[in-house]
ModelCIF file with pLDDT and N, C-alpha, C, O atoms, coordinates in Angstrom:
data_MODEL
#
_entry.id   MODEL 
#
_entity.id                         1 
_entity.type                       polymer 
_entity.pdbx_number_of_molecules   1 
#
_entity_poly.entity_id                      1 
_entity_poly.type                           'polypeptide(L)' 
_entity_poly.nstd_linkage                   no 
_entity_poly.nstd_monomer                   no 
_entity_poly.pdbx_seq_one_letter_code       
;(UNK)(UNK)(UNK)(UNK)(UNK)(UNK)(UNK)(UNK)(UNK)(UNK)(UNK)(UNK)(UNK)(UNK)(UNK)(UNK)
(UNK)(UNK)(UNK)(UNK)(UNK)(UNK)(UNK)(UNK)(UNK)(UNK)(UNK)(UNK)(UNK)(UNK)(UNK)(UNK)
(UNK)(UNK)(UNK)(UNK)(UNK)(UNK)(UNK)(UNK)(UNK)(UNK)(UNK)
;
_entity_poly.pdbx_seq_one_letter_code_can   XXXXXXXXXXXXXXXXXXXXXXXXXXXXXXXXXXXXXXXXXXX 
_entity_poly.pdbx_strand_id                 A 
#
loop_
_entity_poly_seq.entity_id 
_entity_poly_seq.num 
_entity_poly_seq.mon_id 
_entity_poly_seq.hetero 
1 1  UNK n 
1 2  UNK n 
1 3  UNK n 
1 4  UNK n 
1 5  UNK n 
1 6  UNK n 
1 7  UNK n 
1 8  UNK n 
1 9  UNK n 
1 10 UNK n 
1 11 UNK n 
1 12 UNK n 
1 13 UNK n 
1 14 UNK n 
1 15 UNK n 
1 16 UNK n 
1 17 UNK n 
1 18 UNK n 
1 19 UNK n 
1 20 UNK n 
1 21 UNK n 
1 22 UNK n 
1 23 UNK n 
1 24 UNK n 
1 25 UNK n 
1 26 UNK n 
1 27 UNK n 
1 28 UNK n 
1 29 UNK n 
1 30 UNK n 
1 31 UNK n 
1 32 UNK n 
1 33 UNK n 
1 34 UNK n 
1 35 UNK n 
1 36 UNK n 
1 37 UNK n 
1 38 UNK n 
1 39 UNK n 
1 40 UNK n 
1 41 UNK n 
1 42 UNK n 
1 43 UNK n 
#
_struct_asym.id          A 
_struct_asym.entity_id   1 
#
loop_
_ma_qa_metric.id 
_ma_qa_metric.mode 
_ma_qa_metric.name 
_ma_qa_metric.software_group_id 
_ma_qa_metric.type 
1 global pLDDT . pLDDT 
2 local  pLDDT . pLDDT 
#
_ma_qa_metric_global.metric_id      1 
_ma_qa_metric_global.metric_value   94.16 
_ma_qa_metric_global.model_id       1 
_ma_qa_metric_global.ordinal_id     1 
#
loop_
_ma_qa_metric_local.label_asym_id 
_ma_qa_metric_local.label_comp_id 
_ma_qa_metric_local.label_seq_id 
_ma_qa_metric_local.metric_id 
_ma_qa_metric_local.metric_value 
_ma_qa_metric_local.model_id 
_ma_qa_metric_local.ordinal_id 
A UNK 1  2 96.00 1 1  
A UNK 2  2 97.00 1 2  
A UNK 3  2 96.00 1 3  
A UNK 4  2 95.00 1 4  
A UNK 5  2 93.00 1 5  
A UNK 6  2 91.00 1 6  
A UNK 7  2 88.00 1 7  
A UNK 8  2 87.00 1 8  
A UNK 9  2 90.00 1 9  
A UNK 10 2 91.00 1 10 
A UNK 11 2 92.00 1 11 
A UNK 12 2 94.00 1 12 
A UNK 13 2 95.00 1 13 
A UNK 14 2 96.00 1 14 
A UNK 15 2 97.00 1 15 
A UNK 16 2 97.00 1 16 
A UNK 17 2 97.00 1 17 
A UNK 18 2 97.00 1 18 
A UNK 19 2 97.00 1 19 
A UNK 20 2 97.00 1 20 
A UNK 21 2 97.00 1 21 
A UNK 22 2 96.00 1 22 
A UNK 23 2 93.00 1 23 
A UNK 24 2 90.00 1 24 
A UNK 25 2 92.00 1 25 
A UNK 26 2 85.00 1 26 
A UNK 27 2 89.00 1 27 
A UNK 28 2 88.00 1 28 
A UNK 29 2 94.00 1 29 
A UNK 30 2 95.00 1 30 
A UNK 31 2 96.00 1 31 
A UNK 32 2 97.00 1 32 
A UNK 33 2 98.00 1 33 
A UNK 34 2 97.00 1 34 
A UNK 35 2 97.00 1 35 
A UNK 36 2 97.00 1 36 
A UNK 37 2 97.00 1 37 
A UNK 38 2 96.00 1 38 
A UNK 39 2 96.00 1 39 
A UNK 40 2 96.00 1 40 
A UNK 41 2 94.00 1 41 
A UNK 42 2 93.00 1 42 
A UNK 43 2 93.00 1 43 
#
loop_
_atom_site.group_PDB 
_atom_site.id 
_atom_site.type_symbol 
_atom_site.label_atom_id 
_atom_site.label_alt_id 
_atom_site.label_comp_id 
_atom_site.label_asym_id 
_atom_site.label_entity_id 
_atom_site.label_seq_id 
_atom_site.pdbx_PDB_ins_code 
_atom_site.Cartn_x 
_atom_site.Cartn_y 
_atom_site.Cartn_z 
_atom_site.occupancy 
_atom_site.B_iso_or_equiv 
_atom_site.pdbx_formal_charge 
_atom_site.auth_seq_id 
_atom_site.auth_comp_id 
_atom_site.auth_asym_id 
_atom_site.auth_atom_id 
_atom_site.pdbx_PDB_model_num 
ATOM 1   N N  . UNK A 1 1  ? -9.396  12.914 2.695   1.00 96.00 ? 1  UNK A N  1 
ATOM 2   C CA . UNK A 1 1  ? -9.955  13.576 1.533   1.00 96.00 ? 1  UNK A CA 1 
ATOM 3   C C  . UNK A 1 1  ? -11.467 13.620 1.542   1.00 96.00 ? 1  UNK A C  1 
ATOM 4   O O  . UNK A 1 1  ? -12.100 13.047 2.430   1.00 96.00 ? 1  UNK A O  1 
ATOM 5   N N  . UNK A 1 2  ? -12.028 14.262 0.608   1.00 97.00 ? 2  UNK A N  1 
ATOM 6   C CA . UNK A 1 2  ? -13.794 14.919 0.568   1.00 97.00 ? 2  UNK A CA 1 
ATOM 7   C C  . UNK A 1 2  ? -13.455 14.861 -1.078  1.00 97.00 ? 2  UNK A C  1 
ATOM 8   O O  . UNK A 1 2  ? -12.372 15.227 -1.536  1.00 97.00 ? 2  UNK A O  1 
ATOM 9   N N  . UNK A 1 3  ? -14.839 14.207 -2.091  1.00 96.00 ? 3  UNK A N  1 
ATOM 10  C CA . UNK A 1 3  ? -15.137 14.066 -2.946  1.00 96.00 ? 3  UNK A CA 1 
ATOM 11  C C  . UNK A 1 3  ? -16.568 14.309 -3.030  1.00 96.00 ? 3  UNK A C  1 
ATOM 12  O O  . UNK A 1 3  ? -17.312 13.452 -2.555  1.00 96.00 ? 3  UNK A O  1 
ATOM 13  N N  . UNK A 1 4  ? -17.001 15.220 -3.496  1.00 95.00 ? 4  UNK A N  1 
ATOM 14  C CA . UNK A 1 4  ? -18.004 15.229 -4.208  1.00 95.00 ? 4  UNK A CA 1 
ATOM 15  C C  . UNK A 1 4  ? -18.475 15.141 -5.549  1.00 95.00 ? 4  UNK A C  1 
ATOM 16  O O  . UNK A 1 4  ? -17.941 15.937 -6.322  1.00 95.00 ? 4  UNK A O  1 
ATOM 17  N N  . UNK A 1 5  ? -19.694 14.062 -6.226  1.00 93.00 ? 5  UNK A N  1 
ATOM 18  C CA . UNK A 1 5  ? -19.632 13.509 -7.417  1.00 93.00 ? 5  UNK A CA 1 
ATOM 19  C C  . UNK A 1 5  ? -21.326 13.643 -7.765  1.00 93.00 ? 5  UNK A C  1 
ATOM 20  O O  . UNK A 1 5  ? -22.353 13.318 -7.169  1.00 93.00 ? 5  UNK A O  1 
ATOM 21  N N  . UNK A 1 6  ? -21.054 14.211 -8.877  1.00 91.00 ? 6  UNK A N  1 
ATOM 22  C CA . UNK A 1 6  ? -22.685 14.685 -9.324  1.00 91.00 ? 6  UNK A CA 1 
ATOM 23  C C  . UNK A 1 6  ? -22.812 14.330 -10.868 1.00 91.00 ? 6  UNK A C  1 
ATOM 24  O O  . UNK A 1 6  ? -22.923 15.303 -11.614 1.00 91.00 ? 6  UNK A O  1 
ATOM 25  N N  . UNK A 1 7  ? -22.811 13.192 -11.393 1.00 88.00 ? 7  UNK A N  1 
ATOM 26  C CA . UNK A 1 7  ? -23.002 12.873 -12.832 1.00 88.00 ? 7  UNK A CA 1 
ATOM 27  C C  . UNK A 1 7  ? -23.952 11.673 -13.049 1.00 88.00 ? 7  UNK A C  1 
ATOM 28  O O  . UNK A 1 7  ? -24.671 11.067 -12.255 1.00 88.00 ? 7  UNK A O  1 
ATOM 29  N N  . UNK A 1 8  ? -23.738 11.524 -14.329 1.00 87.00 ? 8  UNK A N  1 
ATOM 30  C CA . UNK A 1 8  ? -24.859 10.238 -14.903 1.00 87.00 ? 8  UNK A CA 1 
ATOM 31  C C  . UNK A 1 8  ? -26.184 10.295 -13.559 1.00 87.00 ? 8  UNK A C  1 
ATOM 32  O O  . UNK A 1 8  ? -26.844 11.262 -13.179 1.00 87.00 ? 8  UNK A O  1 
ATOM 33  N N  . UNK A 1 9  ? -26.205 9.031  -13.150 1.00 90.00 ? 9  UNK A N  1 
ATOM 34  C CA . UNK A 1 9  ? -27.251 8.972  -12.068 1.00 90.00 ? 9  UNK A CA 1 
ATOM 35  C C  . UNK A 1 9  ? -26.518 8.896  -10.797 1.00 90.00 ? 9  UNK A C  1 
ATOM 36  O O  . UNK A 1 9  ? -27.010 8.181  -9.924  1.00 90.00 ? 9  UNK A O  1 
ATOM 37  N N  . UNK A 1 10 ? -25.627 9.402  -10.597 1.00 91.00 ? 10 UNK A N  1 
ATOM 38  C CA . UNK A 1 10 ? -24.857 9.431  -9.347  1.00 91.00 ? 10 UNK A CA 1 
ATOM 39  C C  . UNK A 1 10 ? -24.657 10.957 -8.433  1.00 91.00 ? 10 UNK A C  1 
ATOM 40  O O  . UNK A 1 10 ? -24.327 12.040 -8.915  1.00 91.00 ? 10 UNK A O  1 
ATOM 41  N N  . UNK A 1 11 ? -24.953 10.666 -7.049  1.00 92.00 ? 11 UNK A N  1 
ATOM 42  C CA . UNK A 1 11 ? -25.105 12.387 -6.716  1.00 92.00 ? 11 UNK A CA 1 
ATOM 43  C C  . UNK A 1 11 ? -24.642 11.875 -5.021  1.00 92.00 ? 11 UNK A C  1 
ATOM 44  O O  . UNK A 1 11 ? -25.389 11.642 -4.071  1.00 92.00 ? 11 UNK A O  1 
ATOM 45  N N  . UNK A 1 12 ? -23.156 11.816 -5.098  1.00 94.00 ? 12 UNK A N  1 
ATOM 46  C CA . UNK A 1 12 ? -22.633 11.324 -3.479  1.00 94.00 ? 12 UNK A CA 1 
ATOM 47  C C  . UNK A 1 12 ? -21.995 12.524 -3.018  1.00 94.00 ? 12 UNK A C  1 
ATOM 48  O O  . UNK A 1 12 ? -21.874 13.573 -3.650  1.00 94.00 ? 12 UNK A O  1 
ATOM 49  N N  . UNK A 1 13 ? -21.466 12.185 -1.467  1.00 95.00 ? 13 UNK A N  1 
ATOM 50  C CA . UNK A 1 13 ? -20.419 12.670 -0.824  1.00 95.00 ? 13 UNK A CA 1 
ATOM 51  C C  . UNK A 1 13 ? -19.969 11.391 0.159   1.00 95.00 ? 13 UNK A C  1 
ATOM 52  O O  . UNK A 1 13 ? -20.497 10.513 0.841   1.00 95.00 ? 13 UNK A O  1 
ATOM 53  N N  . UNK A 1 14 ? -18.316 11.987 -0.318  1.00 96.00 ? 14 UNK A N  1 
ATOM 54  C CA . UNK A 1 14 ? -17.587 10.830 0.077   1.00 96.00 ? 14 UNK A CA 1 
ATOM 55  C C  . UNK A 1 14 ? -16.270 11.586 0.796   1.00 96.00 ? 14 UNK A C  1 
ATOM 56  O O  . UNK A 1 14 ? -15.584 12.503 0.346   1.00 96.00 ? 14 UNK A O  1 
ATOM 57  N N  . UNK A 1 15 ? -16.157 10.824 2.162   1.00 97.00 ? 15 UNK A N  1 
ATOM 58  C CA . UNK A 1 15 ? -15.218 11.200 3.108   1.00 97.00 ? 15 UNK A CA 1 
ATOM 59  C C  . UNK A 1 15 ? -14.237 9.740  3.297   1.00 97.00 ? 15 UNK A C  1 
ATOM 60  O O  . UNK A 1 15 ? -14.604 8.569  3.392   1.00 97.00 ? 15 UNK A O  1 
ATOM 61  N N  . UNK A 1 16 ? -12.989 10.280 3.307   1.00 97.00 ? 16 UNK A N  1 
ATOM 62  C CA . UNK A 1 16 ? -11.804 9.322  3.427   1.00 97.00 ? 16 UNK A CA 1 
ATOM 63  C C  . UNK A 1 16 ? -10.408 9.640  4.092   1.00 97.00 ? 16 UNK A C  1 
ATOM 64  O O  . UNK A 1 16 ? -9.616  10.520 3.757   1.00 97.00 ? 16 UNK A O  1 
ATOM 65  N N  . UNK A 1 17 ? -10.293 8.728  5.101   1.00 97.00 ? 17 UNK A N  1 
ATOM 66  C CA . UNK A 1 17 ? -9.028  8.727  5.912   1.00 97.00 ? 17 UNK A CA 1 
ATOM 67  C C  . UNK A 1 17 ? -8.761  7.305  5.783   1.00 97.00 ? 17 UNK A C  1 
ATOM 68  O O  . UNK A 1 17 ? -9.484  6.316  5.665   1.00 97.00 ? 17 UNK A O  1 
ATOM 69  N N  . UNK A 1 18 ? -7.028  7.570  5.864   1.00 97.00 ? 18 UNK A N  1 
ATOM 70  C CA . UNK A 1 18 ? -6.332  6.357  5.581   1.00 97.00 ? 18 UNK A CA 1 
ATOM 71  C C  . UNK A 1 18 ? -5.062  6.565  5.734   1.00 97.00 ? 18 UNK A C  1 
ATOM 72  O O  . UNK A 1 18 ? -4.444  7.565  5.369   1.00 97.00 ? 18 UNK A O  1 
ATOM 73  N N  . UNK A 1 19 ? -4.481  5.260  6.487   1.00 97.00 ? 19 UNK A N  1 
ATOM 74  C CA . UNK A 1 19 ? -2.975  5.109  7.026   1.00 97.00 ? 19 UNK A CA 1 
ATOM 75  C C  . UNK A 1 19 ? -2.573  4.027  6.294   1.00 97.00 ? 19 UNK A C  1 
ATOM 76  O O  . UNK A 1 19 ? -2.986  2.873  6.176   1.00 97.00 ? 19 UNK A O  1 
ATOM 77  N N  . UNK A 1 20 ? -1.448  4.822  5.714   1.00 97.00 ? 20 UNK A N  1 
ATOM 78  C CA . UNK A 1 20 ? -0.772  3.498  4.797   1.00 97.00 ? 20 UNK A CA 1 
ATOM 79  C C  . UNK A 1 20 ? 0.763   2.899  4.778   1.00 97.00 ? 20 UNK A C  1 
ATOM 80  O O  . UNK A 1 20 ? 1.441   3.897  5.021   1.00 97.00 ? 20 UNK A O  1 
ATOM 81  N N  . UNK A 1 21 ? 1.463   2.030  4.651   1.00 97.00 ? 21 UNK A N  1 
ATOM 82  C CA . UNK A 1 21 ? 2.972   1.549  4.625   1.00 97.00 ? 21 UNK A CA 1 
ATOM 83  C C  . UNK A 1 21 ? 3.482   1.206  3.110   1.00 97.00 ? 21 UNK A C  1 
ATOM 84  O O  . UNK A 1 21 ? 3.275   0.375  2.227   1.00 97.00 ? 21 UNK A O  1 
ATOM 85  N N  . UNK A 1 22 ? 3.895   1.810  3.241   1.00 96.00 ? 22 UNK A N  1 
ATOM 86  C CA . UNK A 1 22 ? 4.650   1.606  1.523   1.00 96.00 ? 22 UNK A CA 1 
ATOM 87  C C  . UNK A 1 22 ? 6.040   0.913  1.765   1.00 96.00 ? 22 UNK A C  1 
ATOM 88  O O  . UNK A 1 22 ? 6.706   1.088  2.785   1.00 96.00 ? 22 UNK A O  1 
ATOM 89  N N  . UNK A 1 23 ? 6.372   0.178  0.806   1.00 93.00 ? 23 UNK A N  1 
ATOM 90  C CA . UNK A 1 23 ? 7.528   -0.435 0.274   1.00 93.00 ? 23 UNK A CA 1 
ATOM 91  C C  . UNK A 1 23 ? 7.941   -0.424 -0.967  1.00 93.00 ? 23 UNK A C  1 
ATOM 92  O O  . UNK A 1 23 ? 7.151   -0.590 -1.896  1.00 93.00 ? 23 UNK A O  1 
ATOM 93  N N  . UNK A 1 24 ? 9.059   -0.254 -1.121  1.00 90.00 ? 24 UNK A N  1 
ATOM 94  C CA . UNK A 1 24 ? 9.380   -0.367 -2.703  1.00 90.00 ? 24 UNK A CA 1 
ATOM 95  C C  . UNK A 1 24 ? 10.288  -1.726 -2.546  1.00 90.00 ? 24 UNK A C  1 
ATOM 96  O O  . UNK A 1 24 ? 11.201  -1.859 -1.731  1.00 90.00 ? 24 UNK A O  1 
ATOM 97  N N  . UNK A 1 25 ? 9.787   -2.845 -3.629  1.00 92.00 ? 25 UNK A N  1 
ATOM 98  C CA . UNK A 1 25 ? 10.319  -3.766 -3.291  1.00 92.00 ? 25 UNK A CA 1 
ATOM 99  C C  . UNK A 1 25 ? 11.846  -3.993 -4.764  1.00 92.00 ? 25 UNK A C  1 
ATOM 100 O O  . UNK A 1 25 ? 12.305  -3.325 -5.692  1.00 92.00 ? 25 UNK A O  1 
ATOM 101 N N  . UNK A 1 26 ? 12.081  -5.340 -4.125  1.00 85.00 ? 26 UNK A N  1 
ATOM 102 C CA . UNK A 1 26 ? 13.148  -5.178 -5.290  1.00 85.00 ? 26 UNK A CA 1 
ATOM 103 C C  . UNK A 1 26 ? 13.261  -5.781 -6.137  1.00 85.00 ? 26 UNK A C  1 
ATOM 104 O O  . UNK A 1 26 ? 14.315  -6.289 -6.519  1.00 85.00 ? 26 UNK A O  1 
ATOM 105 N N  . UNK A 1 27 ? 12.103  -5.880 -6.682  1.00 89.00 ? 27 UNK A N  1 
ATOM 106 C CA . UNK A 1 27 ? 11.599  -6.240 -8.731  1.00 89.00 ? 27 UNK A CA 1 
ATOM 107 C C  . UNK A 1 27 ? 10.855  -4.272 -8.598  1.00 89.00 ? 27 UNK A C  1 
ATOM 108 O O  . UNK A 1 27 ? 10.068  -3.848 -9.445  1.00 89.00 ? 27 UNK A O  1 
ATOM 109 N N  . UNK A 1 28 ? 11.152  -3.744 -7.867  1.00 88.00 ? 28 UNK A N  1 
ATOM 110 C CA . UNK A 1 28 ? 11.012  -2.308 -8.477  1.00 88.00 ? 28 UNK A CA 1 
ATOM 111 C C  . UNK A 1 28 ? 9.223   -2.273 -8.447  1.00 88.00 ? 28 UNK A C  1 
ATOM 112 O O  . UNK A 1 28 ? 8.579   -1.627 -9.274  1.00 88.00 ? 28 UNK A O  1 
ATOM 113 N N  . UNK A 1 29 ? 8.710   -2.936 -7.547  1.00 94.00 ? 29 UNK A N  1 
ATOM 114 C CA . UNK A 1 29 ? 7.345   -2.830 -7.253  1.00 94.00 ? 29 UNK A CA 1 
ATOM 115 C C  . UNK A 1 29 ? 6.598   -2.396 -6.322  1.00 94.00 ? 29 UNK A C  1 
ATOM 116 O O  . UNK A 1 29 ? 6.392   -3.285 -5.495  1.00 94.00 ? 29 UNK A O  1 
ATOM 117 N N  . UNK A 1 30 ? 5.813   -0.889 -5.943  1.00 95.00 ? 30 UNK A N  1 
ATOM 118 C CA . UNK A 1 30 ? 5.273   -0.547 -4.717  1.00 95.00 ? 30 UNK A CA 1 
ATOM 119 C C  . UNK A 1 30 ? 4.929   -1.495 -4.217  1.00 95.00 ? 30 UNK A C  1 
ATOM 120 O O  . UNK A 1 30 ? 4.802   -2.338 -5.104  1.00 95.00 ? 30 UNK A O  1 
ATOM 121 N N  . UNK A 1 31 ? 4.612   -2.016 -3.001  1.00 96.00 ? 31 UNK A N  1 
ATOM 122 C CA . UNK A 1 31 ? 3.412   -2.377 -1.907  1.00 96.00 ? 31 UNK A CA 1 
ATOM 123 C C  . UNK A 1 31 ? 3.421   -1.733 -0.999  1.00 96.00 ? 31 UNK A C  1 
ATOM 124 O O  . UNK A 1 31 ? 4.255   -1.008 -0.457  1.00 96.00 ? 31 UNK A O  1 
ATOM 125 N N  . UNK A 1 32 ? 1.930   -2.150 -0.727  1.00 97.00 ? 32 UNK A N  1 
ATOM 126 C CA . UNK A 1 32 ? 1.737   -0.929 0.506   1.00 97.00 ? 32 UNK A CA 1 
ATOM 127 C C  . UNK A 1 32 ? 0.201   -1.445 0.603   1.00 97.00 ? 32 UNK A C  1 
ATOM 128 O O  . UNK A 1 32 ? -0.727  -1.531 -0.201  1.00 97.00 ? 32 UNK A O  1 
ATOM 129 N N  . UNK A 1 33 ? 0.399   -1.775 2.098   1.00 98.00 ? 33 UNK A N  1 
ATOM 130 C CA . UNK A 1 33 ? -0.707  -1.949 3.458   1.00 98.00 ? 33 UNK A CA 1 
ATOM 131 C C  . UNK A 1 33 ? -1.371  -1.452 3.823   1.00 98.00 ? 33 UNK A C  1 
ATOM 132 O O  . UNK A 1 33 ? -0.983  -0.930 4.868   1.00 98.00 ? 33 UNK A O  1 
ATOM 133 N N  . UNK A 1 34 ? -2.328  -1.226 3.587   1.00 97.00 ? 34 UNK A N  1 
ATOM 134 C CA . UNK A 1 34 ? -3.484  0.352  4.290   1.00 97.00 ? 34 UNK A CA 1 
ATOM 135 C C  . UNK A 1 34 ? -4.755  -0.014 4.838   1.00 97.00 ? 34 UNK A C  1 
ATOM 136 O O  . UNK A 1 34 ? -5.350  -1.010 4.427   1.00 97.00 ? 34 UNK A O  1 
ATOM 137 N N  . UNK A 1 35 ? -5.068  0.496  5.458   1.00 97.00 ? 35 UNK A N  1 
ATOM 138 C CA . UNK A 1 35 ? -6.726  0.614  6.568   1.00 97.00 ? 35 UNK A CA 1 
ATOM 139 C C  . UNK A 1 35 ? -7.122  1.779  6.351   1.00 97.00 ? 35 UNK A C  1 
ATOM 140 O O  . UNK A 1 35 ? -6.426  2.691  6.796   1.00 97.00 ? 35 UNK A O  1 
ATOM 141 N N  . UNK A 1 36 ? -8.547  2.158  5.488   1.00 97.00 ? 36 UNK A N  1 
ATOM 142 C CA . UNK A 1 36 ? -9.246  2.990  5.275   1.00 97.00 ? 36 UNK A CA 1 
ATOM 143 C C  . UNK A 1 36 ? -10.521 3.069  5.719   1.00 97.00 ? 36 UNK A C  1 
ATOM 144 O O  . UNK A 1 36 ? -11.185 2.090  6.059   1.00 97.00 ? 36 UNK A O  1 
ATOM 145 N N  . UNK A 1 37 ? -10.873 4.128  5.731   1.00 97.00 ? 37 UNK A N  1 
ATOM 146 C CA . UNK A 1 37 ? -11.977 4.121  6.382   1.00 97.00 ? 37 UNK A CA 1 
ATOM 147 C C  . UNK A 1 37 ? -12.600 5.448  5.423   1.00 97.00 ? 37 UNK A C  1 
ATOM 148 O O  . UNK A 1 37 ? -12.013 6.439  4.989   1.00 97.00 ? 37 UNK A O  1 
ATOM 149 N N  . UNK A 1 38 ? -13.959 5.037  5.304   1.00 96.00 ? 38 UNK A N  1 
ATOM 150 C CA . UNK A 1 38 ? -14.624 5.052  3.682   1.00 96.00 ? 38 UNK A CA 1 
ATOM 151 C C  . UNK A 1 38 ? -16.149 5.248  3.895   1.00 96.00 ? 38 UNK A C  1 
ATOM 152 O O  . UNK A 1 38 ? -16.892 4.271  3.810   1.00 96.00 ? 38 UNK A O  1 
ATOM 153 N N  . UNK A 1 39 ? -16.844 7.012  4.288   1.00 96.00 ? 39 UNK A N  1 
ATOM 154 C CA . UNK A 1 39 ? -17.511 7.123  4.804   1.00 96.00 ? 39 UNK A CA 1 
ATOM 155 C C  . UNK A 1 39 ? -18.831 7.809  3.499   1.00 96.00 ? 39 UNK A C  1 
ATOM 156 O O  . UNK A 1 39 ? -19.067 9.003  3.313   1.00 96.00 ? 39 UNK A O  1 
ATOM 157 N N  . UNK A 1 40 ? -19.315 6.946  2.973   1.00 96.00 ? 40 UNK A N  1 
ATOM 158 C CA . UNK A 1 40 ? -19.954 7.601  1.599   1.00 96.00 ? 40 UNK A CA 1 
ATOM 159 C C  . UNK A 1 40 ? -21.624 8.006  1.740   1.00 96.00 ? 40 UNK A C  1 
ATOM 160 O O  . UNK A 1 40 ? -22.065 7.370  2.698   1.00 96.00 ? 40 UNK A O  1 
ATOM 161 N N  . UNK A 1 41 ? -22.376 8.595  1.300   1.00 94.00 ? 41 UNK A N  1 
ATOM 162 C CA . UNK A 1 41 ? -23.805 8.599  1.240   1.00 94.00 ? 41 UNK A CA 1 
ATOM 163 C C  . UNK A 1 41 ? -24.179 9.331  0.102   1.00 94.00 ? 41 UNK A C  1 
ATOM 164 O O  . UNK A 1 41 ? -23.358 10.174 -0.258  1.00 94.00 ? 41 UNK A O  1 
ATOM 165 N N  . UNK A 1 42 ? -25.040 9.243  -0.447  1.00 93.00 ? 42 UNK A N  1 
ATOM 166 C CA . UNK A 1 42 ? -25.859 9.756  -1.948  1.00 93.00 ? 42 UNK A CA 1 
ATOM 167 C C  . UNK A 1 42 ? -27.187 8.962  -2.399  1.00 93.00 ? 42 UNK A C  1 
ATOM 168 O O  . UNK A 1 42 ? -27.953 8.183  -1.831  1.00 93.00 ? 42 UNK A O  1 
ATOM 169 N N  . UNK A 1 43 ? -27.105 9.483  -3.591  1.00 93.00 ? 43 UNK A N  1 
ATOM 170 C CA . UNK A 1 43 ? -28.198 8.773  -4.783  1.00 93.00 ? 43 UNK A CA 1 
ATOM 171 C C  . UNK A 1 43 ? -27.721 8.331  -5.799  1.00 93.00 ? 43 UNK A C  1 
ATOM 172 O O  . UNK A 1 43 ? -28.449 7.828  -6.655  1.00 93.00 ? 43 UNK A O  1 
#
């Protein structure tokens, strides 16, 4: 994904990839394992 964010005093761009494992467990609760990688720059 690509986010761009321009408010209050904030003025980024933000790039994101990510591999994730999900489980649904059995009390009926996602988990899930992920490695992201989280590439941001702004003001």
């Amino acid at each position: 994904g690509y986010k761009m964010l321009d408010q209050n005093d904030t003025d980024t761009d933000q790039y994101v990839l990510s591999f994730n494992r999900h489980w649904l467990l059995d009390n009926n609760w996602l988990r899930t394992i992920y490695i992201r990688y989280d590439k941001e720059s702004g003001v």
